[in-house]
C-alpha atoms as a PDB file:
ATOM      1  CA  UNK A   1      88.115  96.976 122.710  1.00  0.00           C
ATOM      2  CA  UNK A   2      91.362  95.783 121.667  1.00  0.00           C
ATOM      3  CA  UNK A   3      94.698  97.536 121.706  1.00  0.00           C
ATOM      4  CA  UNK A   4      94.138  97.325 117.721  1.00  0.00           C
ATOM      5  CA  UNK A   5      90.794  98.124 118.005  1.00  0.00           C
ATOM      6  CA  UNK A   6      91.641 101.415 119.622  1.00  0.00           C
ATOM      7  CA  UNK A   7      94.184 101.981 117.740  1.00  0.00           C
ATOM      8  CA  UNK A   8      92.343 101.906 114.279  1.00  0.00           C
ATOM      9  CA  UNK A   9      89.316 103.979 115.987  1.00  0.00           C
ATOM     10  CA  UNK A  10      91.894 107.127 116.737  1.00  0.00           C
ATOM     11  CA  UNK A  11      91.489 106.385 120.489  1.00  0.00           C
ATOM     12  CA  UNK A  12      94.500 106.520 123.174  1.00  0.00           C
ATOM     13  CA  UNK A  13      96.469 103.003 122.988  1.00  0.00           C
ATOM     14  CA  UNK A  14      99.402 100.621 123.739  1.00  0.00           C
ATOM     15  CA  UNK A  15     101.785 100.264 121.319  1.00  0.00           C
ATOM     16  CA  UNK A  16     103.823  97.639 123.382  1.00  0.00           C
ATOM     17  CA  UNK A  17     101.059  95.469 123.140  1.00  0.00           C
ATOM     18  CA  UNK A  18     101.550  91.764 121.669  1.00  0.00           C
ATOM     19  CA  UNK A  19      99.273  92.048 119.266  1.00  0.00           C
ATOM     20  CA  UNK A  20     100.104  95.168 117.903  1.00  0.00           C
ATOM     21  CA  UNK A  21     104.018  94.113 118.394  1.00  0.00           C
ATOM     22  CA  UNK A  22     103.497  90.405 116.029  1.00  0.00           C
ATOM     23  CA  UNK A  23     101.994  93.166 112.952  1.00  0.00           C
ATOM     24  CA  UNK A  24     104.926  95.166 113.337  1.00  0.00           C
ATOM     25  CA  UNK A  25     107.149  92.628 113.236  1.00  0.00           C
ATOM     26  CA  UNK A  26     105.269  91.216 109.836  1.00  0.00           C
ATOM     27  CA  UNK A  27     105.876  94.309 108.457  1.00  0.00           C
ATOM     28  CA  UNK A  28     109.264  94.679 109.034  1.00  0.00           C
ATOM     29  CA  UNK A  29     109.792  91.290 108.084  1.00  0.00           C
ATOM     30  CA  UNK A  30     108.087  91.890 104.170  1.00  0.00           C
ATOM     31  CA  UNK A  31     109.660  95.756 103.889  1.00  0.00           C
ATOM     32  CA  UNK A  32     113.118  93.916 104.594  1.00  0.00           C
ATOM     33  CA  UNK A  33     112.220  91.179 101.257  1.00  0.00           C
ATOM     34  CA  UNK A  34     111.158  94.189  99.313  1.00  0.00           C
ATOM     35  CA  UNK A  35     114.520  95.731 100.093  1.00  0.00           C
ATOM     36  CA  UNK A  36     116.632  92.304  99.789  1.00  0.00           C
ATOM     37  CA  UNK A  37     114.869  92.226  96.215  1.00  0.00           C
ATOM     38  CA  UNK A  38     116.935  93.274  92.847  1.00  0.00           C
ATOM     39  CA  UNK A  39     115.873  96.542  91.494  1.00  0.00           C
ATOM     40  CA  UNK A  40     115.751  94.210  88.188  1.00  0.00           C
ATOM     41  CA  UNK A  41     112.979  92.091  89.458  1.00  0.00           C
ATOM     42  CA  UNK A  42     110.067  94.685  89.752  1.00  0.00           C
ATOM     43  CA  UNK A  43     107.442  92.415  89.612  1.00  0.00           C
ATOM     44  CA  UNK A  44     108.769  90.277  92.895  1.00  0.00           C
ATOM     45  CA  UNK A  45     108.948  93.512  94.176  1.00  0.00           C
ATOM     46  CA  UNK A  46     105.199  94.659  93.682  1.00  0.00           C
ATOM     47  CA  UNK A  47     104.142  90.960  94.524  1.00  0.00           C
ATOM     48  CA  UNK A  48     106.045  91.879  98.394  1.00  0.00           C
ATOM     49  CA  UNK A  49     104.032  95.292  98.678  1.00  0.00           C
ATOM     50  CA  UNK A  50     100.468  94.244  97.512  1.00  0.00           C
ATOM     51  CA  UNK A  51     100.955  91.623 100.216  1.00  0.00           C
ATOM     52  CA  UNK A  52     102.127  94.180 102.771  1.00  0.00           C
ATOM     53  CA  UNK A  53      99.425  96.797 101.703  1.00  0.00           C
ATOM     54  CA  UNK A  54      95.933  96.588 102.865  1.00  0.00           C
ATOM     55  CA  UNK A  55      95.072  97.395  99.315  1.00  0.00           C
ATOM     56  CA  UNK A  56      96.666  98.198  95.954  1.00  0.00           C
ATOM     57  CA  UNK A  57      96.252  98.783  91.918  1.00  0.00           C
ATOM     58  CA  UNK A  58      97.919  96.736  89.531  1.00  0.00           C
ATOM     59  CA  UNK A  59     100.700  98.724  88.982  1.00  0.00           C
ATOM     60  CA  UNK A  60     102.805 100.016  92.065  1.00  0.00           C
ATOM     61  CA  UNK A  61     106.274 100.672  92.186  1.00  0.00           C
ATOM     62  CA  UNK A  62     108.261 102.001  95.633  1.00  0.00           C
ATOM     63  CA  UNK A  63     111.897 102.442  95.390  1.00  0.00           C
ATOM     64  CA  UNK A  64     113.994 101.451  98.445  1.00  0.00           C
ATOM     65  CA  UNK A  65     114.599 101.938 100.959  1.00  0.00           C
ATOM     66  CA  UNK A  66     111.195 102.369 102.285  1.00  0.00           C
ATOM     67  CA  UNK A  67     109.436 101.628 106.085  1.00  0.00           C
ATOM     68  CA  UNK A  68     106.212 101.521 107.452  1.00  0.00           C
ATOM     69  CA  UNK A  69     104.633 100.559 111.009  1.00  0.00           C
ATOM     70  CA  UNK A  70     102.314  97.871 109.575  1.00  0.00           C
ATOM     71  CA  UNK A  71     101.399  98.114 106.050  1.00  0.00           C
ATOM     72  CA  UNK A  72      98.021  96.643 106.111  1.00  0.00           C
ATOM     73  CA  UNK A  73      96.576 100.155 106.497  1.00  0.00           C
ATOM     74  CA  UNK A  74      97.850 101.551 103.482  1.00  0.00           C
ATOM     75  CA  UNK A  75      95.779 101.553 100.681  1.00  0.00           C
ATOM     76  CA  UNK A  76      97.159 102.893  97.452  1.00  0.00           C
ATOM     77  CA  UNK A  77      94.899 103.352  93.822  1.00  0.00           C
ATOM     78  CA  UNK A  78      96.474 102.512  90.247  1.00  0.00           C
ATOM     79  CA  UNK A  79      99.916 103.691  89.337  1.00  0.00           C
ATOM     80  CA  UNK A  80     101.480 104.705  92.573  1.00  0.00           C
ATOM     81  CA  UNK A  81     105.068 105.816  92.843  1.00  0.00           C
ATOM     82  CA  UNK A  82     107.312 106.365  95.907  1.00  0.00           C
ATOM     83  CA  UNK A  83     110.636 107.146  95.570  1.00  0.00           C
ATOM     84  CA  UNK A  84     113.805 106.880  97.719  1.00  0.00           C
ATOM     85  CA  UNK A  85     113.507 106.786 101.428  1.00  0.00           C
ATOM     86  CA  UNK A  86     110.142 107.165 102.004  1.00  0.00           C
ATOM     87  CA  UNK A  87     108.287 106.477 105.413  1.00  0.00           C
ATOM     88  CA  UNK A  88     104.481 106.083 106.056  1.00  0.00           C
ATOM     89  CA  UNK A  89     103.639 105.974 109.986  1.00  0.00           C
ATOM     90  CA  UNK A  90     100.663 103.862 109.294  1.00  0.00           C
ATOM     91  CA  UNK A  91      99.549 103.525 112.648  1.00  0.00           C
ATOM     92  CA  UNK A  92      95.995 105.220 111.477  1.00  0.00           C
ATOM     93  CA  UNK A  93      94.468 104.475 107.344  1.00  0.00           C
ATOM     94  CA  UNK A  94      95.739 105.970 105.234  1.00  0.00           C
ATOM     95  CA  UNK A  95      94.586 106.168 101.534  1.00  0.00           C
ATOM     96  CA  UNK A  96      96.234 107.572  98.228  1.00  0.00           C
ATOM     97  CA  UNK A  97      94.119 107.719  95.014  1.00  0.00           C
ATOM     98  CA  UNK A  98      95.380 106.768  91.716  1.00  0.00           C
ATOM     99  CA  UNK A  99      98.231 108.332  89.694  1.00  0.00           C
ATOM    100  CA  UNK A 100     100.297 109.552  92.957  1.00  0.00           C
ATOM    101  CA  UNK A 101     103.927 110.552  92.771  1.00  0.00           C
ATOM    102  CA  UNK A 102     106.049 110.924  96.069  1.00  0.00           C
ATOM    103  CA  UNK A 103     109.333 112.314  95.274  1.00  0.00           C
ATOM    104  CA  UNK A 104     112.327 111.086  97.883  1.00  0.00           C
ATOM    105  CA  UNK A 105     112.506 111.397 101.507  1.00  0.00           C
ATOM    106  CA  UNK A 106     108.458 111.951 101.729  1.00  0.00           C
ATOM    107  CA  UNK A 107     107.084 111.441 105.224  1.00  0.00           C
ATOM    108  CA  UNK A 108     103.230 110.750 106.105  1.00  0.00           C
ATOM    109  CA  UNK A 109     102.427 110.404 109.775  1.00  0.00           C
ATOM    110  CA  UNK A 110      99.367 108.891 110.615  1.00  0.00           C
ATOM    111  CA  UNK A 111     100.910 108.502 114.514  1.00  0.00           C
ATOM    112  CA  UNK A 112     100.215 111.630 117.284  1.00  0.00           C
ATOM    113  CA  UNK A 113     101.239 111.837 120.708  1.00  0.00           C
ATOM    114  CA  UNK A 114      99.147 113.178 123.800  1.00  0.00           C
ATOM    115  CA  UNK A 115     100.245 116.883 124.210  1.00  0.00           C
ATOM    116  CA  UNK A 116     100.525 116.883 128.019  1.00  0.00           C
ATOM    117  CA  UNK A 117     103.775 115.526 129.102  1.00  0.00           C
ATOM    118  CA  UNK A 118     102.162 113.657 132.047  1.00  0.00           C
ATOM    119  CA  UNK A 119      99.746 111.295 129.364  1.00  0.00           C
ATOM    120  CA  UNK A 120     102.771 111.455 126.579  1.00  0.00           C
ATOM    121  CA  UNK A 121     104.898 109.622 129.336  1.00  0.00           C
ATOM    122  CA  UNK A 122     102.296 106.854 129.794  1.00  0.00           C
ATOM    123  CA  UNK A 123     103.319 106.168 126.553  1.00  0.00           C
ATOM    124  CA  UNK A 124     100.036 105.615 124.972  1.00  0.00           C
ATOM    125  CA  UNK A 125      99.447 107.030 121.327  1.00  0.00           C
ATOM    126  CA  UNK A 126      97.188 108.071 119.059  1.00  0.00           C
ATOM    127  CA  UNK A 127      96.697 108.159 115.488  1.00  0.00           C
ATOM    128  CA  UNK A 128      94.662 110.049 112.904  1.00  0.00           C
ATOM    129  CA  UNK A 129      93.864 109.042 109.321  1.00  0.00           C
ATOM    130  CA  UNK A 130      95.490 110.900 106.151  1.00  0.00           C
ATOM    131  CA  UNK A 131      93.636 110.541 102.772  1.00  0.00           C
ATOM    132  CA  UNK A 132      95.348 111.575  99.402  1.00  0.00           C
ATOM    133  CA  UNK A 133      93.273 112.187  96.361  1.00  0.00           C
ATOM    134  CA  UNK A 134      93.644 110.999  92.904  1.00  0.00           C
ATOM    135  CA  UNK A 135      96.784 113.123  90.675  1.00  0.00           C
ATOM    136  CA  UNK A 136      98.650 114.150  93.603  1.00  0.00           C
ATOM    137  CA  UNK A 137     102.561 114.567  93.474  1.00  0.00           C
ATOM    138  CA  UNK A 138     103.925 115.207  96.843  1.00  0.00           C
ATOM    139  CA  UNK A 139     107.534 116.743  96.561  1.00  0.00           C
ATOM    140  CA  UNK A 140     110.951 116.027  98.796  1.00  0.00           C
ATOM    141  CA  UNK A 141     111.371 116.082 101.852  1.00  0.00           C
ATOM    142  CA  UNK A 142     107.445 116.869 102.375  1.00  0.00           C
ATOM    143  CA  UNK A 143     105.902 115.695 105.528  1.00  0.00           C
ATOM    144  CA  UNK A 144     101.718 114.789 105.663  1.00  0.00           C
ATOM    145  CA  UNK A 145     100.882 115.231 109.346  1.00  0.00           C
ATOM    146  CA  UNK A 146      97.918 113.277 111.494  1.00  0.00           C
ATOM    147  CA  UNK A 147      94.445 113.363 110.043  1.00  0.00           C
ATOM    148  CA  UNK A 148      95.334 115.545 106.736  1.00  0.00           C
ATOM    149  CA  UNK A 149      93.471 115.273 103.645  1.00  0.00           C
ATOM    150  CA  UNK A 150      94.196 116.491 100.230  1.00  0.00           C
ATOM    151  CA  UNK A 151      92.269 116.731  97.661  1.00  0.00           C
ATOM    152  CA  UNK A 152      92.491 115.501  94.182  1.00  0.00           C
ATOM    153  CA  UNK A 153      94.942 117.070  91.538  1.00  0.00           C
ATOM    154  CA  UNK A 154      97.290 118.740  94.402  1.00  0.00           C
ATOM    155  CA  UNK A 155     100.875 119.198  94.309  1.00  0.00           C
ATOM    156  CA  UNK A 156     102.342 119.650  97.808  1.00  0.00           C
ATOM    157  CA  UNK A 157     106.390 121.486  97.304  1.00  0.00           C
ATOM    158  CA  UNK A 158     109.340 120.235  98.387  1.00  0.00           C
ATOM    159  CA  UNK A 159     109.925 120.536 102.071  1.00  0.00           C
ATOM    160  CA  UNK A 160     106.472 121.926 102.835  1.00  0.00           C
ATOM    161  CA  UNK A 161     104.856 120.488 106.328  1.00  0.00           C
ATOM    162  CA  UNK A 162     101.326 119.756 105.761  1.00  0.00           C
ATOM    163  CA  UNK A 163      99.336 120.375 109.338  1.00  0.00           C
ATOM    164  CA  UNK A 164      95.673 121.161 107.842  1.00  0.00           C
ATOM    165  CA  UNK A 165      93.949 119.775 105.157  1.00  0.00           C
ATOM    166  CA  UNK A 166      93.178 121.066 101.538  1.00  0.00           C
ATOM    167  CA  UNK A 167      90.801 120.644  98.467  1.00  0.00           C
ATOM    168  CA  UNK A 168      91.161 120.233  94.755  1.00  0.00           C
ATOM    169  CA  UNK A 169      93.277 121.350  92.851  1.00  0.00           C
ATOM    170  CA  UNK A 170      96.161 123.381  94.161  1.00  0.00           C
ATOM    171  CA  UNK A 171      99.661 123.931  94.549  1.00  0.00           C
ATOM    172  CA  UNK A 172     100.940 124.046  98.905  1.00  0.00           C
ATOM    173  CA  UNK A 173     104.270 124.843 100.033  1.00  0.00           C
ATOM    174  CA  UNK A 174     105.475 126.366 103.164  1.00  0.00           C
ATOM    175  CA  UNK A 175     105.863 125.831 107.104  1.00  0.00           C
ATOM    176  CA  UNK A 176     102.811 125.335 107.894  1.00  0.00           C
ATOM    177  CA  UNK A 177     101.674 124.535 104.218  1.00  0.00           C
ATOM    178  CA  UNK A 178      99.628 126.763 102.543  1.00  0.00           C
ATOM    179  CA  UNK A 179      97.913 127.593  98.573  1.00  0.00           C
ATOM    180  CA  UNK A 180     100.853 129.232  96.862  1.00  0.00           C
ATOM    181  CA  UNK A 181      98.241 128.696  93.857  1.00  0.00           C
ATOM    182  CA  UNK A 182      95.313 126.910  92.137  1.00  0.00           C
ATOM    183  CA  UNK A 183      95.781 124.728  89.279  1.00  0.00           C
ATOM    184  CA  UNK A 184      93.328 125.242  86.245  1.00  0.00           C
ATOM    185  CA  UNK A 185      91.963 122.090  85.463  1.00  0.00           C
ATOM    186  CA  UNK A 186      90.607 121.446  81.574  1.00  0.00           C
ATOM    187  CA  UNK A 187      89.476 117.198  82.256  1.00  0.00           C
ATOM    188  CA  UNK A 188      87.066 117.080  84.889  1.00  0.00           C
ATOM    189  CA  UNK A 189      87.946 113.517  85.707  1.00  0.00           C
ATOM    190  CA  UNK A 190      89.213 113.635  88.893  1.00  0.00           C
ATOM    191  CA  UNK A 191      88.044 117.202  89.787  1.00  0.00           C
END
């Protein structure tokens, strides 16, 4: 396997690896146009992130300043939102279903790091996949952890940490993050 291969598969790998190093550098190379880019020219704007994105609606709009590892594994559905200063560690997939809102300073980590000190020194990672259903408005300063998935219609609150994953239709806030409520949902659509 590959160093990407691995990667992608949620098995121990080498970041410093040239491959791995070239996709970076793409990526940093198109999140730096997108931020060189006048706020007044939104649709040069989404043009730079569907071509950084592995996937995309029609309508996506990210405000800067904004970073990810690679970009090509982050696939968003119609009428996504990010605002200021977000960061997705897309070292792992991760998906986010139509109609999302992320408020400012909203982290999501795909990328882990061996727990024993003796492996974490190698300095291979890890990463897990995070999956966002459709409706979801994650609030400031909230941070998606490794291999978390939410369900559709959830709203996570400002500054919660998200360390387990959680179904339809609720309201999660906290240290770890947990149902403050559930949301009563009249169209079924995405329920």
């Amino acid at each position: 396997m590959t160093e990407k291969e691995k990667m992608l598969s949620g098995k121990m790998y080498d970041p410093s690896d040239v491959e791995l190093a070239k996709l970076r550098r793409i990526a940093r190379q198109k999140t730096e146009k997108f931020l060189a880019t006048s706020n007044e020219n939104k649709l040069e704007r989404a043009e730079i992130l569907k071509s950084l994105f592995g996937s995309t609606g029609k309508n996506i709009n990210i405000e800067p300043s904004f970073r990810c590892d690679y970009g090509e594994n982050i696939h968003v559905g119609e009428n996504f939102y990010a605002n200021f200063n977000c960061v997705i560690l897309d070292v792992a997939e991760v998906r986010i279903g139509d109609n999302c809102l992320l408020a400012p300073q909203v982290g999501i980590y795909t990328a882990t790091h061996p727990l024993d000190p003796n492996e974490r020194n190698s300095g291979l990672e890890m990463a897990k996949p995070i999956i966002i259903g459709h409706n979801c408005w994650i609030g400031g300063h909230a941070t998606i952890n490794p291999g978390v998935s939410l369900g559709n219609n959830v709203v996570v609150a400002s500054g919660a940490v998200v360390t387990n994953s959680f179904g339809d239709n609720v309201v999660i806030g906290g240290n770890p993050a947990r149902v403050i409520k559930k949301i009563p949902i009249i169209d079924k659509t995405y329920s």
